[in-house]
N, C-alpha and C. Protein backbone atom coordinates (compact mmCIF):
# COMPACT_ATOMS: atom_id res chain seq x y z
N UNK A 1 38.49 115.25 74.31
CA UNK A 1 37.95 116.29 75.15
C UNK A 1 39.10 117.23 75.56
N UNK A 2 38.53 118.39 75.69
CA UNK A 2 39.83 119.29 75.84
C UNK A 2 40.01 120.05 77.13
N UNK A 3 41.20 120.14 77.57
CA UNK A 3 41.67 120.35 79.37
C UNK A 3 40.45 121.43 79.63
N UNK A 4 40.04 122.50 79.19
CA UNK A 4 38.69 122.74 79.58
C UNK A 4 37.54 122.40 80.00
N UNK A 5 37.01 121.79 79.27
CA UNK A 5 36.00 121.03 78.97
C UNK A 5 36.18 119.79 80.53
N UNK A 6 37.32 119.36 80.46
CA UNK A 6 37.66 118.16 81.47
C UNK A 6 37.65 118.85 83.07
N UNK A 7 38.08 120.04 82.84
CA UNK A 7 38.31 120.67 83.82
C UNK A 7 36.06 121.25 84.14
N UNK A 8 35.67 121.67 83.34
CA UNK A 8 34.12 121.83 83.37
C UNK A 8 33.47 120.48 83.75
N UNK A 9 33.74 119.12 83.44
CA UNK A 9 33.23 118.08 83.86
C UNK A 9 33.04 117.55 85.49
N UNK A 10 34.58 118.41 85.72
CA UNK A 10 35.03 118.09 87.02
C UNK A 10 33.86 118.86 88.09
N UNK A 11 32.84 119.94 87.33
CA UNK A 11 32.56 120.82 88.47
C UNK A 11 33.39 122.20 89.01
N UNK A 12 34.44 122.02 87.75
CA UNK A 12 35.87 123.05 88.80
C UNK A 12 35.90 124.32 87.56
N UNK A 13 36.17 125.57 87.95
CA UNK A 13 36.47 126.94 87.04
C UNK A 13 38.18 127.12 87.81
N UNK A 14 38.76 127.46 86.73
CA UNK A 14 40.09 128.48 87.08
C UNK A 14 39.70 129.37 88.42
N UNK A 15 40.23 129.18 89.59
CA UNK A 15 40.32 130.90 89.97
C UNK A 15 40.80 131.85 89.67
N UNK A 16 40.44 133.10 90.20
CA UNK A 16 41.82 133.97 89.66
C UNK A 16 42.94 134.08 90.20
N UNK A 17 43.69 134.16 89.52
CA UNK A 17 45.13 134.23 90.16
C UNK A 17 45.69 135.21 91.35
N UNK A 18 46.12 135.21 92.40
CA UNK A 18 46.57 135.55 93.19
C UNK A 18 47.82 136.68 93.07
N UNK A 19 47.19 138.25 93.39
CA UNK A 19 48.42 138.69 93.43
C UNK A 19 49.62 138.69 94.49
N UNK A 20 50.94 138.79 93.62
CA UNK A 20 51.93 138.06 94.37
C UNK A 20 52.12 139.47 95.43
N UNK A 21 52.78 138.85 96.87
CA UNK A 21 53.01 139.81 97.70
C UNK A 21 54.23 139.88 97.99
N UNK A 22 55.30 139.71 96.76
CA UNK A 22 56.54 140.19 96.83
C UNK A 22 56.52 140.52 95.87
N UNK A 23 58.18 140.31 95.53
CA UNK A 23 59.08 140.64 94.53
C UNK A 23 59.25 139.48 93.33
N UNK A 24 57.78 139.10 92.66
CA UNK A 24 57.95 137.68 91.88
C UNK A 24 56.74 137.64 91.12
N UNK A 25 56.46 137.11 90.14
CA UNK A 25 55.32 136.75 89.11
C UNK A 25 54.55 135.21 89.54
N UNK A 26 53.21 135.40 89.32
CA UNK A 26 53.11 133.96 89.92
C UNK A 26 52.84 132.64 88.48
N UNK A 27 53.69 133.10 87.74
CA UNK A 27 54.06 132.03 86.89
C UNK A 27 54.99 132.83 85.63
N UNK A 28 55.78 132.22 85.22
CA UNK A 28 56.99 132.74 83.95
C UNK A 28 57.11 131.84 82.70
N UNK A 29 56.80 132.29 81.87
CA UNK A 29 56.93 131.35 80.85
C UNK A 29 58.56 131.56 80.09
N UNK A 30 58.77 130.39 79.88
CA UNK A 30 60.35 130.29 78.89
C UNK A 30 60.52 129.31 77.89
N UNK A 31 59.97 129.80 76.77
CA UNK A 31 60.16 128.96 75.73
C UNK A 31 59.01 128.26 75.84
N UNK A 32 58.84 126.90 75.93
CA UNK A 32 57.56 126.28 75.94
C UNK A 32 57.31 125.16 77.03
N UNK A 33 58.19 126.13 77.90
CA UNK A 33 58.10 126.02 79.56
C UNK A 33 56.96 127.20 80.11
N UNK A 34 56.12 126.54 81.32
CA UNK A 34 55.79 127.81 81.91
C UNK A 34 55.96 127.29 83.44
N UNK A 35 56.70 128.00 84.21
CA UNK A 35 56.96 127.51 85.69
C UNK A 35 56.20 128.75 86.76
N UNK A 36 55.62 127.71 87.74
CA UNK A 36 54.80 128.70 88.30
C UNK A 36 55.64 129.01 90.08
N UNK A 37 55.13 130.47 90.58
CA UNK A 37 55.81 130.59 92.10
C UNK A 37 54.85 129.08 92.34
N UNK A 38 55.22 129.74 93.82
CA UNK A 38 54.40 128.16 94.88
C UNK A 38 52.86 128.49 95.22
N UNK A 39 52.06 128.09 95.31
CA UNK A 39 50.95 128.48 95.70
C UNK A 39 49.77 128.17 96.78
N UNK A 40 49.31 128.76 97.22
CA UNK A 40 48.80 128.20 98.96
C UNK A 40 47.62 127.78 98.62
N UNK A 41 46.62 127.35 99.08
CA UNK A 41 45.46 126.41 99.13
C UNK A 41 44.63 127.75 99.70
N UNK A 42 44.36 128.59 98.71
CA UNK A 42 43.20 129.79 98.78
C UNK A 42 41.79 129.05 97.82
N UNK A 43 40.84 129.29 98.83
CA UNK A 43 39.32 129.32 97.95
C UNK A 43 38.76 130.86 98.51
N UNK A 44 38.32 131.66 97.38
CA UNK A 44 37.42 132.57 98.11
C UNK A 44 38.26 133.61 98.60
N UNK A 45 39.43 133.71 98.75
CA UNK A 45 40.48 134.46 99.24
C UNK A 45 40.94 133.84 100.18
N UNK A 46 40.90 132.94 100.90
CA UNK A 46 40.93 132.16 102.50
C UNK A 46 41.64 130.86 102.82
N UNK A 47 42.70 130.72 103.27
CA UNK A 47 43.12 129.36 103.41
C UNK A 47 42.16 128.29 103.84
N UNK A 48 42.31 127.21 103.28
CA UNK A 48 41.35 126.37 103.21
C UNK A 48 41.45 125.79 105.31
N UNK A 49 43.24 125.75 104.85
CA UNK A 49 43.45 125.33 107.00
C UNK A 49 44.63 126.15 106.84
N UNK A 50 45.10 125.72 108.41
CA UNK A 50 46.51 126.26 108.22
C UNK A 50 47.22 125.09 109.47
N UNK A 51 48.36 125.48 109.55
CA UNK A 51 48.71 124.13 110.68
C UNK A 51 49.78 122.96 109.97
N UNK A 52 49.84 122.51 110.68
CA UNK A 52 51.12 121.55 110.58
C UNK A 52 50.01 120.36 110.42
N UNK A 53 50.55 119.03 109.41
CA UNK A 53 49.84 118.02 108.86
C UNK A 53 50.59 117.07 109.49
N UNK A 54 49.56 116.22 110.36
CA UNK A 54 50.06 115.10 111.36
C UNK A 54 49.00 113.93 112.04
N UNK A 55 49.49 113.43 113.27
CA UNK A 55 48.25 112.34 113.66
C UNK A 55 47.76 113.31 114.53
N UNK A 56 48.52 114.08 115.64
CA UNK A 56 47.71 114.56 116.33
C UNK A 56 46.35 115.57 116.83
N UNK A 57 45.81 115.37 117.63
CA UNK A 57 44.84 115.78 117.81
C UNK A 57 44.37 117.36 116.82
N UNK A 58 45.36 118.39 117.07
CA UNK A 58 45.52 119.72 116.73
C UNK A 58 46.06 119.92 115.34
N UNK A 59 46.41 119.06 114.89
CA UNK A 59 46.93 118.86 113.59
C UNK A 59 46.14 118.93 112.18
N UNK A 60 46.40 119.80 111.44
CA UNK A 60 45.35 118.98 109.77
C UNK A 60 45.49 117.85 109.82
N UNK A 61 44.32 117.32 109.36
CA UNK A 61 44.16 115.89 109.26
C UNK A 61 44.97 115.51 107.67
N UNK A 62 45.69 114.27 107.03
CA UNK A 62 45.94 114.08 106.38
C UNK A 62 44.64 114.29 105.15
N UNK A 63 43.67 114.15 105.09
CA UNK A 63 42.83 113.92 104.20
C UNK A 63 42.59 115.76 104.19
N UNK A 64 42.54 116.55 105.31
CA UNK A 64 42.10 118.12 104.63
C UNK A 64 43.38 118.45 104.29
N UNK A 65 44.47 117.62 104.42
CA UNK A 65 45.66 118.66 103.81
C UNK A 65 45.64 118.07 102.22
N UNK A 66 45.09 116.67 101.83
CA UNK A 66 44.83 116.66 100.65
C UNK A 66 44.17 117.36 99.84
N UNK A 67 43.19 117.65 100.80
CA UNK A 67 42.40 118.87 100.13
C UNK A 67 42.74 120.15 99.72
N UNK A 68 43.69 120.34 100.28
CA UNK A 68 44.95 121.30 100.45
C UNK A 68 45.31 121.37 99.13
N UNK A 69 46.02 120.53 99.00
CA UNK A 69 46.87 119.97 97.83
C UNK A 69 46.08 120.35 96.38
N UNK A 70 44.93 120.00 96.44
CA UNK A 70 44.52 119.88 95.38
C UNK A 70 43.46 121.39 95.15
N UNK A 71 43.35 121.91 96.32
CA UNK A 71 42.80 123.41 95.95
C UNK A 71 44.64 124.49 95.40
N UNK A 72 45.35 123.82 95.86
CA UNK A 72 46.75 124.82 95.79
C UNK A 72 47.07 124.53 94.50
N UNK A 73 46.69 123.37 93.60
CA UNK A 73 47.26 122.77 92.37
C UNK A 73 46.40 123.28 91.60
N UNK A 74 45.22 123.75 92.07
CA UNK A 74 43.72 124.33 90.62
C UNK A 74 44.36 126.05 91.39
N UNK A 75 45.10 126.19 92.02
CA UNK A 75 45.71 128.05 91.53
C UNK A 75 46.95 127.42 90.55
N UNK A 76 47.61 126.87 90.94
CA UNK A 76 48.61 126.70 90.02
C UNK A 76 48.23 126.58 88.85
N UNK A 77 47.47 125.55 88.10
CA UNK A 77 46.86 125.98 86.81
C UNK A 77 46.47 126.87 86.28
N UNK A 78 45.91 127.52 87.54
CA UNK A 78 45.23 128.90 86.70
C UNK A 78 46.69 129.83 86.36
N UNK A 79 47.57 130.11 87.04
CA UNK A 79 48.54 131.07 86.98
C UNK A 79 49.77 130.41 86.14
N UNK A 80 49.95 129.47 85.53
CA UNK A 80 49.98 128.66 84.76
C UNK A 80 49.29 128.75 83.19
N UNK A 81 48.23 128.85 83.41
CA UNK A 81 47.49 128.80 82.22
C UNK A 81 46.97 130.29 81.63
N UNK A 82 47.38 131.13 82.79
CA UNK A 82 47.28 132.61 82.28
C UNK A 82 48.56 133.01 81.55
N UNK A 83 49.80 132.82 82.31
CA UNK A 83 50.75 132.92 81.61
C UNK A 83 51.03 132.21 79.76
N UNK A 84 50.14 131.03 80.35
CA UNK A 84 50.35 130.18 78.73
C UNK A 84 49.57 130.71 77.64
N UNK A 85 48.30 131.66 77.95
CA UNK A 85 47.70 131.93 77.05
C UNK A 85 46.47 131.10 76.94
N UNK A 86 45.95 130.28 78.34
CA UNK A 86 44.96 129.68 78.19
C UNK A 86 45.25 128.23 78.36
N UNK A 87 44.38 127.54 79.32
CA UNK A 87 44.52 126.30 79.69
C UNK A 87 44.18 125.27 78.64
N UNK A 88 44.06 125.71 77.37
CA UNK A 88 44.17 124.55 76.30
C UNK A 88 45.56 124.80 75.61
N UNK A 89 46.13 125.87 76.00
CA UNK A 89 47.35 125.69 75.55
C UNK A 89 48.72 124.87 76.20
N UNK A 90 48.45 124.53 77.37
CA UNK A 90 49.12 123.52 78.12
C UNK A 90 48.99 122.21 77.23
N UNK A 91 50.51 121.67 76.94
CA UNK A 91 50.34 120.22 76.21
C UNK A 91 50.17 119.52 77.14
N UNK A 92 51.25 119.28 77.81
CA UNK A 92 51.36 118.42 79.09
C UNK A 92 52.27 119.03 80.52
N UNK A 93 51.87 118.30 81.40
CA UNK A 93 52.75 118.87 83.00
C UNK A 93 53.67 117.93 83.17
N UNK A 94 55.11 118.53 83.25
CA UNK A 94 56.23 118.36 83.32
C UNK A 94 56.60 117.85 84.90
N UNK A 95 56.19 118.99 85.40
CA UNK A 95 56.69 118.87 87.11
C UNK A 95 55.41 119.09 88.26
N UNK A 96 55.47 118.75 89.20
CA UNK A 96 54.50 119.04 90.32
C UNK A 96 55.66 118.69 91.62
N UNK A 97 56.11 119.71 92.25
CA UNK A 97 56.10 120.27 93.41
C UNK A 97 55.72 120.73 94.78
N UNK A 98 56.02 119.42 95.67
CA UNK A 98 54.63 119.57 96.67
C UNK A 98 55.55 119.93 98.26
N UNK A 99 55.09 120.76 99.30
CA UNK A 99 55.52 120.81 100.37
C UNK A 99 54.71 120.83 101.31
N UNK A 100 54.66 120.30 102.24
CA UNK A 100 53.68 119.53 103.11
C UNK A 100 54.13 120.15 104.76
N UNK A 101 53.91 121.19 105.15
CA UNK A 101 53.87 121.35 106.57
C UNK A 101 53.81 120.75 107.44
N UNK A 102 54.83 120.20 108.03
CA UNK A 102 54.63 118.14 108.88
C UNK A 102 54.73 118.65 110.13
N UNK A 103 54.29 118.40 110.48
CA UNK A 103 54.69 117.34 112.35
C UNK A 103 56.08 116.51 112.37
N UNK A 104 56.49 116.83 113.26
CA UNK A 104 57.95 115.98 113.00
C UNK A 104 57.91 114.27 112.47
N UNK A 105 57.38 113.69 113.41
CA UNK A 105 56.85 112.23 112.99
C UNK A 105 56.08 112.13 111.92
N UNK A 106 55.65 112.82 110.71
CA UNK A 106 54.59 112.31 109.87
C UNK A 106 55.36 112.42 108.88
N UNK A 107 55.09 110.97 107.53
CA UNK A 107 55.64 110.96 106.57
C UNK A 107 55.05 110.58 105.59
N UNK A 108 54.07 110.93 105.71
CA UNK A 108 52.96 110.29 104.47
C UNK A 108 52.92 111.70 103.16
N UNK A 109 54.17 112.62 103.32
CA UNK A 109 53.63 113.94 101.81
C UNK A 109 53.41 112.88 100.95
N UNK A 110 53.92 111.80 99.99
CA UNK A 110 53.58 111.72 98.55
C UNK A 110 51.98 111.49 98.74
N UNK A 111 51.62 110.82 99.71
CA UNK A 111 49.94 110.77 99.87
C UNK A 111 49.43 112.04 100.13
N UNK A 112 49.58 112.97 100.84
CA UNK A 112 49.19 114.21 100.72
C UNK A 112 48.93 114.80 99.12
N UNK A 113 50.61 114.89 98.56
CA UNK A 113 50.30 115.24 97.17
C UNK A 113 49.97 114.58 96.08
N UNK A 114 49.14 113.41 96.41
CA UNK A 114 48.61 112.57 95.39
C UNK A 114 47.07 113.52 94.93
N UNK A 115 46.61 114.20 95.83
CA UNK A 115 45.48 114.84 95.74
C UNK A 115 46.06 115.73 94.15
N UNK A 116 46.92 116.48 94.49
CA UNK A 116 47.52 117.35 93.20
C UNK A 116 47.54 116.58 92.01
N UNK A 117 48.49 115.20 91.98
CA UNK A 117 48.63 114.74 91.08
C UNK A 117 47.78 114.12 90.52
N UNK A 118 46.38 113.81 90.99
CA UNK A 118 45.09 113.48 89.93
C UNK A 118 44.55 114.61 89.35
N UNK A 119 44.47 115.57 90.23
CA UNK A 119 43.96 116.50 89.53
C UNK A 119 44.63 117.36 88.29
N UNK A 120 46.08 116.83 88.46
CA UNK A 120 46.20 116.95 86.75
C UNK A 120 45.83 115.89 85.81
N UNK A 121 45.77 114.46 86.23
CA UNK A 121 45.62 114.02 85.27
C UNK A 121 44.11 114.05 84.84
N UNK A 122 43.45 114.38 85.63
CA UNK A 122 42.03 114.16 85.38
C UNK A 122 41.51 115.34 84.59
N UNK A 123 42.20 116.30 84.60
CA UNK A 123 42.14 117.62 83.70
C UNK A 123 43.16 117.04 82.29
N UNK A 124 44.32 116.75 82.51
CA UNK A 124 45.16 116.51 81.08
C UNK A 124 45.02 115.24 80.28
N UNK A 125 44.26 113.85 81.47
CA UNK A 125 44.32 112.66 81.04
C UNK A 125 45.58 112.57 80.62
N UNK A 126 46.44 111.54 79.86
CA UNK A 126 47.97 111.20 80.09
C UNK A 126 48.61 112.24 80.39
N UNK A 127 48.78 112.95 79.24
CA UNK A 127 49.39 114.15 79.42
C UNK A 127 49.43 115.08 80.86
N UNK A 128 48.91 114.42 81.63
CA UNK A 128 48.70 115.21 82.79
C UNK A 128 50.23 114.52 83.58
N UNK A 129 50.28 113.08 83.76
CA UNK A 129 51.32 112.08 84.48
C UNK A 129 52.50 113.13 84.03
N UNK A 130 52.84 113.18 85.57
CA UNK A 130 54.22 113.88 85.73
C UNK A 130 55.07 113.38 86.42
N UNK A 131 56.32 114.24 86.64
CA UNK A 131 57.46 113.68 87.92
C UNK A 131 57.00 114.68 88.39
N UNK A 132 57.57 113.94 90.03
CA UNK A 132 56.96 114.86 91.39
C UNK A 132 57.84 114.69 92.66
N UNK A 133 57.88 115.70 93.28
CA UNK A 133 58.73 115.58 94.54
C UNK A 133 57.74 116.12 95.58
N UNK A 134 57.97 115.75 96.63
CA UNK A 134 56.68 115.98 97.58
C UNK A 134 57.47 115.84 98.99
N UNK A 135 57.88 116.93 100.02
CA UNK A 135 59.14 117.43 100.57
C UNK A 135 58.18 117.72 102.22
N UNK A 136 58.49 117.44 103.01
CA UNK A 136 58.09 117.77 104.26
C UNK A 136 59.15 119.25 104.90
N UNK A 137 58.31 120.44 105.46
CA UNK A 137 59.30 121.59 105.82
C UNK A 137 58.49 121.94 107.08
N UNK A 138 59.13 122.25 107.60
CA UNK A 138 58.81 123.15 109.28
C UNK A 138 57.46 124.02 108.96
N UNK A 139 57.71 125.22 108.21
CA UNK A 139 56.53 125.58 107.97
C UNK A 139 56.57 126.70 106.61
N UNK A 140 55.00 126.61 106.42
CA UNK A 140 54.76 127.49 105.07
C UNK A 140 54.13 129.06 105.38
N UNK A 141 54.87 129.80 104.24
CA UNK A 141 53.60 130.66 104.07
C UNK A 141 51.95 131.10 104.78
N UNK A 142 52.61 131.99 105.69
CA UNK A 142 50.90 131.93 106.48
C UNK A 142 50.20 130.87 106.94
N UNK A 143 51.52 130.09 107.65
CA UNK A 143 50.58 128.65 107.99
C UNK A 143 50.25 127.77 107.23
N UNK A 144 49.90 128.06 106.45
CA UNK A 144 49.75 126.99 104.94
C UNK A 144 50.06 126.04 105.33
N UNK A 145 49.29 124.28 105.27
CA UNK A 145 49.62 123.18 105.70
C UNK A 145 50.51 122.33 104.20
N UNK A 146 49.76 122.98 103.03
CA UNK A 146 50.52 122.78 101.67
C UNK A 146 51.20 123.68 100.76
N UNK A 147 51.73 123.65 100.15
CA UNK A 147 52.25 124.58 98.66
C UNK A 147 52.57 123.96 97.79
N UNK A 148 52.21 124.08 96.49
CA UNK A 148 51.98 123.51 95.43
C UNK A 148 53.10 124.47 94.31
N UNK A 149 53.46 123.83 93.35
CA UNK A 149 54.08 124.66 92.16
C UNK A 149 54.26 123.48 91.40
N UNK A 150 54.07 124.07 90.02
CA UNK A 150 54.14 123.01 88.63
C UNK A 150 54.68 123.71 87.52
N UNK A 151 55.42 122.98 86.64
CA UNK A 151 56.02 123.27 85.62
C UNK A 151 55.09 122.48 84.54
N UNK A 152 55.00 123.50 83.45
CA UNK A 152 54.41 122.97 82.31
C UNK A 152 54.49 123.34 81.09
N UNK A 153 54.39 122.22 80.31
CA UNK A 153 54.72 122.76 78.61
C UNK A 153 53.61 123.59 77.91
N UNK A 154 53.96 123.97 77.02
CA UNK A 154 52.79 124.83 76.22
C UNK A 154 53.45 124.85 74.94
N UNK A 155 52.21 124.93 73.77
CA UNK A 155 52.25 124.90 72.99
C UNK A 155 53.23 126.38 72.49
N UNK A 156 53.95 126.13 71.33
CA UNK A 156 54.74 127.60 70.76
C UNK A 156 54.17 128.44 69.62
């Protein structure tokens, strides 16, 4: 079955890609690399939350910042897969890149960005299993409780 098709099973379409509001492309291909900027957890045009990811009361809850995660990782594909020439041209994902808007006390990102990291594999099946770093920072982009960026191969 092909990352399309897997990606159609899921219920899920590419969005469109986000234009960038600087000075940057939101993905570059090099060679049969394609590395993407970072990308915020937009559906619809709209952050999904915004806020710092923690226990407390006022906080994203760990489970919507997963959600986070994994709406910020289906832009990354798409801007990703535009650059590649199409999401069947992705062989496999190299890297996934996760930053997690914390609360000082909270340390659960790789669980946060586990949301990301199925959703490649469940679109690439093996080929999806990547290395991953998943980084706690003060804060993101418009509040953004996540940001996502992935590196990926493509066919030449």
């Amino acid at each position: 079955m092909s990352a399309t098709q897997r990606l159609a099973s899921l219920g899920l379409t590419l969005p469109e890609v986000a234009n960038p509001v600087g000075t940057y492309v939101p993905a570059l291909r090099h060679g049969d690399l394609v590395y993407t900027s970072g990308q915020l957890p937009f559906v619809d045009g709209a952050l999904l939350a915004t806020g710092h990811v923690g226990q407390r009361a006022d906080d994203v809850s760990p489970e919507r910042a997963a959600e986070c995660a994994r709406a910020a990782a289906l832009n990354a594909l798409a801007a990703a897969a535009r650059a590649a020439g199409g999401l069947d041209s992705i062989v496999s994902v190299v890297k996934v890149t996760g930053f997690v808007s914390s609360a000082p006390d909270f340390t659960q990102q790789p669980a946060i960005l586990n949301a990301a990291s199925a959703l490649m594999v469940d679109v690439f099946g093996d080929a999806g299993r990547h290395a991953r770093s998943a980084v706690g920072v003060a804060a993101l982009p418009l509040g953004a409780p996540v940001e996502v960026e992935i590196v990926v191969a493509v066919r030449q």
